[in-house]
Protein backbone atom coordinates (compact mmCIF):
# COMPACT_ATOMS: atom_id res chain seq x y z
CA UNK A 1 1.23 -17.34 60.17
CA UNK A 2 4.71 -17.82 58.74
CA UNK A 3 6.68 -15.66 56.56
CA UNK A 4 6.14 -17.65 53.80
CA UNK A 5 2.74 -17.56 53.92
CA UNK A 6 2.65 -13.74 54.87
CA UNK A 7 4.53 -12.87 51.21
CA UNK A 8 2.69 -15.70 49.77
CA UNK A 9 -0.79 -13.51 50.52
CA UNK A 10 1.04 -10.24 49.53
CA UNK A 11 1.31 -11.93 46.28
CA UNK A 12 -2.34 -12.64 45.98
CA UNK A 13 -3.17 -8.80 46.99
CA UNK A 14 -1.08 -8.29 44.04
CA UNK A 15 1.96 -6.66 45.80
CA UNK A 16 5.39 -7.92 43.94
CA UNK A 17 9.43 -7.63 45.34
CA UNK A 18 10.99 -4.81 44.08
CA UNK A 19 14.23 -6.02 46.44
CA UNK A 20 15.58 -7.73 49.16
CA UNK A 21 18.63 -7.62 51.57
CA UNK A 22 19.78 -10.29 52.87
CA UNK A 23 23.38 -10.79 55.10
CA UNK A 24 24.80 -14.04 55.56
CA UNK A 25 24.19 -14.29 59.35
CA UNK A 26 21.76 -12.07 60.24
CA UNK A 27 17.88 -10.86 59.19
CA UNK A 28 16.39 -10.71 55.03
CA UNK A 29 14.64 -7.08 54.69
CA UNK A 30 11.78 -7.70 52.22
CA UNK A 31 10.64 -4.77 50.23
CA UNK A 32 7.36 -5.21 48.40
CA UNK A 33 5.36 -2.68 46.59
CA UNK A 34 1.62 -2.83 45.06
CA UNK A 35 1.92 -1.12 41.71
CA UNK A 36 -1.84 -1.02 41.34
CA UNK A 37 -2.31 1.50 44.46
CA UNK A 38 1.38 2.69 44.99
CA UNK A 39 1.39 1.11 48.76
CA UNK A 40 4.91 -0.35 49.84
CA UNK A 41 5.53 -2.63 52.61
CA UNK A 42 8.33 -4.57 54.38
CA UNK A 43 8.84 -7.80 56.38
CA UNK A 44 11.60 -9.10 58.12
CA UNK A 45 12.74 -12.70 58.28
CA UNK A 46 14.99 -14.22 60.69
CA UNK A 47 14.82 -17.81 59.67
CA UNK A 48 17.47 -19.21 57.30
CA UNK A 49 15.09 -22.17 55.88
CA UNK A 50 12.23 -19.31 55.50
CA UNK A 51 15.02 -17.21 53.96
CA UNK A 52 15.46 -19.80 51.40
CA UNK A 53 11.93 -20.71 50.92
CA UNK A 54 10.69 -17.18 50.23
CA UNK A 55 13.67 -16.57 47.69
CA UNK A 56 12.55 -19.85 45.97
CA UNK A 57 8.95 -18.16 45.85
CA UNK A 58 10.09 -14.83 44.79
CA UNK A 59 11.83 -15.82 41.66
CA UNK A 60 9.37 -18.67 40.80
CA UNK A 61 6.75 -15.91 40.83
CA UNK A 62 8.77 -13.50 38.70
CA UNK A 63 9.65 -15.37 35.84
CA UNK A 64 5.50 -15.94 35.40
């Protein structure tokens, strides 16, 4: 499963981004937190087109 799909599926468990950290050469740090049931989580993505893809997603899915 790619990243994209693994935040993509967050999303649907109703988990949102409350930040990401992301350095021009190296690894995004994705911090996600379910406000329903308090539980946090946090991926890592290495990929610069998956980088771009999930940031795409992430503020597609906040301005809903």
């Amino acid at each position: 499963m790619s990243d994209l799909e693994k935040v993509r599926k967050m999303y649907d468990n109703g988990f949102r981004c409350i930040r990401y950290d992301d350095t021009s050469d190296g690894d995004m740090c994705i911090y996600f937190k379910n406000f329903d049931n308090e539980e946090s989580q946090a991926i890592r993505v290495r990929s610069f087109e998956e980088k771009m893809q999930i940031k795409n997603f992430i503020n597609q899915s906040s301005m809903k």
